[in-house]
C-alpha atoms as a PDB file:
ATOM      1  CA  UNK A   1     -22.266  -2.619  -1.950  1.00  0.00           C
ATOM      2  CA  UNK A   2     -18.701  -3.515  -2.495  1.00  0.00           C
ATOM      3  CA  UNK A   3     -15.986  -1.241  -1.364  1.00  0.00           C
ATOM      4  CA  UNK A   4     -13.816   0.372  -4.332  1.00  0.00           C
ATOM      5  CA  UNK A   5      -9.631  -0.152  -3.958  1.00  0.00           C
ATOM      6  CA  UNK A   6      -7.545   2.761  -4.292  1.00  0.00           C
ATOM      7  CA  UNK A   7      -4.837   1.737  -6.567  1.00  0.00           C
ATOM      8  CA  UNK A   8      -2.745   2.226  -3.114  1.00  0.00           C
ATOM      9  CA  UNK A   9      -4.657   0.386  -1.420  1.00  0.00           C
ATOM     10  CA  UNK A  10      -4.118  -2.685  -4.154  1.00  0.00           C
ATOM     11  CA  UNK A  11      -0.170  -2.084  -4.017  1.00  0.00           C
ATOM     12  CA  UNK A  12      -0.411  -2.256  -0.382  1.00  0.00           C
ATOM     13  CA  UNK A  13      -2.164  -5.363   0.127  1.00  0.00           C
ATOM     14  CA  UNK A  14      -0.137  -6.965  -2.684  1.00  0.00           C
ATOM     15  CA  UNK A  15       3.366  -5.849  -0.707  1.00  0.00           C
ATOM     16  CA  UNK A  16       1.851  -7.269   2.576  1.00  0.00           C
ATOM     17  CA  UNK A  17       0.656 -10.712   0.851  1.00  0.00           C
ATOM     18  CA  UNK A  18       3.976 -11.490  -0.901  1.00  0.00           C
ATOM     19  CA  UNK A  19       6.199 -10.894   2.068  1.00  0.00           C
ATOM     20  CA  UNK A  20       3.504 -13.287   4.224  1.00  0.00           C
ATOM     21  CA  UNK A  21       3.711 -15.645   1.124  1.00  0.00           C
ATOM     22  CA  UNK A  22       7.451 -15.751   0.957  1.00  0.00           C
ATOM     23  CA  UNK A  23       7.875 -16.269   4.734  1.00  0.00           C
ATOM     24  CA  UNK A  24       5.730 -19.451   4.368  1.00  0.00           C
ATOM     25  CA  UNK A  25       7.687 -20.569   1.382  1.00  0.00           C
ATOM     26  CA  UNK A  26      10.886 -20.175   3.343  1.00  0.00           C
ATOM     27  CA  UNK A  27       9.537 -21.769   6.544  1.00  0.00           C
ATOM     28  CA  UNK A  28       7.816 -25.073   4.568  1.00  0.00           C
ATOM     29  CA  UNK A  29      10.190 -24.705   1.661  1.00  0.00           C
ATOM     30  CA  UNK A  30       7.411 -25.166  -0.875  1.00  0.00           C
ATOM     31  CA  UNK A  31       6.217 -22.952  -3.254  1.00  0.00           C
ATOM     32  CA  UNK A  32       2.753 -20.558  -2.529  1.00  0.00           C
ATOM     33  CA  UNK A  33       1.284 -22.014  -6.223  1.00  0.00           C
ATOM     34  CA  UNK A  34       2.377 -25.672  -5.138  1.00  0.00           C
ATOM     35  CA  UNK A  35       1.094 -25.070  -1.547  1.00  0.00           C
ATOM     36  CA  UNK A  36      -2.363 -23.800  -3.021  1.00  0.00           C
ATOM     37  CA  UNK A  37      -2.936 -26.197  -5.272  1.00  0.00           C
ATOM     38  CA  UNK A  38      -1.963 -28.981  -2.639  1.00  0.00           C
ATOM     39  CA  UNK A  39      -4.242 -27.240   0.050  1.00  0.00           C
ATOM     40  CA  UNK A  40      -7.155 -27.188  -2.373  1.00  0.00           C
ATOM     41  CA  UNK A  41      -7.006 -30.825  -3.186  1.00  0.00           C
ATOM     42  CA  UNK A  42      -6.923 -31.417   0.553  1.00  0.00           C
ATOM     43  CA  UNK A  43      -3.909 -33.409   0.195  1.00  0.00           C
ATOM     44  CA  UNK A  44      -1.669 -31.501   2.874  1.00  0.00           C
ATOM     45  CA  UNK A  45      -2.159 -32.802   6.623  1.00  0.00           C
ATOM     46  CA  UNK A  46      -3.052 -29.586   8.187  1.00  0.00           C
ATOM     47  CA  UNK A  47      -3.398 -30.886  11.777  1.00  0.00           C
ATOM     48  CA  UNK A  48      -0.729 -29.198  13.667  1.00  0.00           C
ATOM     49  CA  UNK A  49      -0.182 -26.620  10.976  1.00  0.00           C
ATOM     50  CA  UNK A  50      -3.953 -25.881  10.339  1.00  0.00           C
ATOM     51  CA  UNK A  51      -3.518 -21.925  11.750  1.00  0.00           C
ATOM     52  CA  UNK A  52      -0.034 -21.357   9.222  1.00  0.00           C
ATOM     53  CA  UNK A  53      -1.663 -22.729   6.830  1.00  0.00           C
ATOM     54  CA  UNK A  54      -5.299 -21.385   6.712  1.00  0.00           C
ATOM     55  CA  UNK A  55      -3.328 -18.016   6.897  1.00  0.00           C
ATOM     56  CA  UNK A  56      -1.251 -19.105   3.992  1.00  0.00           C
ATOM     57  CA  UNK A  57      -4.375 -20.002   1.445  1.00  0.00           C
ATOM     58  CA  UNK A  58      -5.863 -16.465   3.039  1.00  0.00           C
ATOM     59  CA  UNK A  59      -2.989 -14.622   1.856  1.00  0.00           C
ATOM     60  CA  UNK A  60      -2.609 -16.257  -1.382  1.00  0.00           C
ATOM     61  CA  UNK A  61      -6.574 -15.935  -2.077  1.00  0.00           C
ATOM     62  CA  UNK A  62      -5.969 -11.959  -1.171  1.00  0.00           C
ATOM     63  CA  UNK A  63      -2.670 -11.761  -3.907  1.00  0.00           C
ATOM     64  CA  UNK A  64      -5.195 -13.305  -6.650  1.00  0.00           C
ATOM     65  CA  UNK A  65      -7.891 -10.926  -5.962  1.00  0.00           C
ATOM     66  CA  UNK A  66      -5.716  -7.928  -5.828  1.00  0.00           C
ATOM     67  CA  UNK A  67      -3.637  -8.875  -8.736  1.00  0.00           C
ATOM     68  CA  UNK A  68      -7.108  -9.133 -10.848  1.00  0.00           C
ATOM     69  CA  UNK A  69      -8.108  -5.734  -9.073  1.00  0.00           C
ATOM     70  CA  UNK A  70      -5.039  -3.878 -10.747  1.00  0.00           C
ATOM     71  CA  UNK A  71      -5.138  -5.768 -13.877  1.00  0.00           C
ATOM     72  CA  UNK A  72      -8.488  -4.611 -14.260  1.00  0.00           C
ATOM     73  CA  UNK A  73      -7.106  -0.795 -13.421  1.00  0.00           C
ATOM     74  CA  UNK A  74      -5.270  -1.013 -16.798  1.00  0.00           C
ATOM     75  CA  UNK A  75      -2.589   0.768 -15.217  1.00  0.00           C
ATOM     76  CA  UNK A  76       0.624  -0.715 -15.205  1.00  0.00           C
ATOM     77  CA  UNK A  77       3.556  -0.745 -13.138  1.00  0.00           C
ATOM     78  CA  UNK A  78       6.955   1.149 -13.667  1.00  0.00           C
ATOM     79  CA  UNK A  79      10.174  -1.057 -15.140  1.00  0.00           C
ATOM     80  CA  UNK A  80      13.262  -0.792 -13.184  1.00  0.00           C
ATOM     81  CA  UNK A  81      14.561   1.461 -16.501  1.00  0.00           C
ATOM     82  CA  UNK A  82      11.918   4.042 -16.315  1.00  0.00           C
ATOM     83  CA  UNK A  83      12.810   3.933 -12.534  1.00  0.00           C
ATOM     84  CA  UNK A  84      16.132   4.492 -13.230  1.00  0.00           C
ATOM     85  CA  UNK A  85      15.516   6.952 -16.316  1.00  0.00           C
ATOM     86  CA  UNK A  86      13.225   8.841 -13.993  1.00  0.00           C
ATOM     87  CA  UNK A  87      16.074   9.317 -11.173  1.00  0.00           C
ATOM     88  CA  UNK A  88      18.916   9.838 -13.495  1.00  0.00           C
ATOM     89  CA  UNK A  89      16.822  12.774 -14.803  1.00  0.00           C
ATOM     90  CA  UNK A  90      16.006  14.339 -11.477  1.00  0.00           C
ATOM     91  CA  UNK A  91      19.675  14.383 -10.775  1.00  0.00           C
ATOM     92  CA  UNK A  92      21.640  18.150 -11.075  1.00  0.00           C
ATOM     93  CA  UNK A  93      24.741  18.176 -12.766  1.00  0.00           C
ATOM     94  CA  UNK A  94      25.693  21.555 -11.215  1.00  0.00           C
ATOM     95  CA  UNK A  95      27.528  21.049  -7.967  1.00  0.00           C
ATOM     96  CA  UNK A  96      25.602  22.345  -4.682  1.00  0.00           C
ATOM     97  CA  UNK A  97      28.416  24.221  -3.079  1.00  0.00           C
ATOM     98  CA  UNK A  98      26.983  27.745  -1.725  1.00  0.00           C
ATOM     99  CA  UNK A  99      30.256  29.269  -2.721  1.00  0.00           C
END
């Protein structure tokens, strides 16, 4: 029986995958979809870079999944205005002296 994601659970893998994905991207300046697709046509010599990269397709494999896993949540996530509407609205505009 598969195990069921909590919707935190699916954030948090997706945070940990994309910082992984973007430290490969910076260290083989290539991009994770180029990499992937590249890896997958076994056109990438993966001798002395076999471990970075089988970590690299493991990581990108784990993104897809989770990314299908919250798109099939139907729950979407926040804009950057909602964000900021939501802060901006939580703010007092009476000052917070005691005197």
């Amino acid at each position: 029986m598969a195990k069921t994601l909590t919707i935190s659970e699916i954030l948090d893998d997706l945070r940990v995958a994309d910082e992984m994905l973007r430290r490969f991207e910076r260290l083989y300046w290539l991009s994770s979809e180029q990499f992937f697709e590249l890896y997958s046509q076994g056109l990438l010599d993966d001798g002395e870079h076999l471990h970075d990269f089988s970590q690299w397709a493991g990581y990108w494999k784990l993104r897809t999944r989770r990314l299908e896993a919250f798109n099939d949540t139907n729950i979407s996530l926040p804009t950057l205005s909602t964000i900021a509407s939501l802060r901006l609205s939580c703010v007092s505009t009476s000052p917070i002296y005691p005197f």
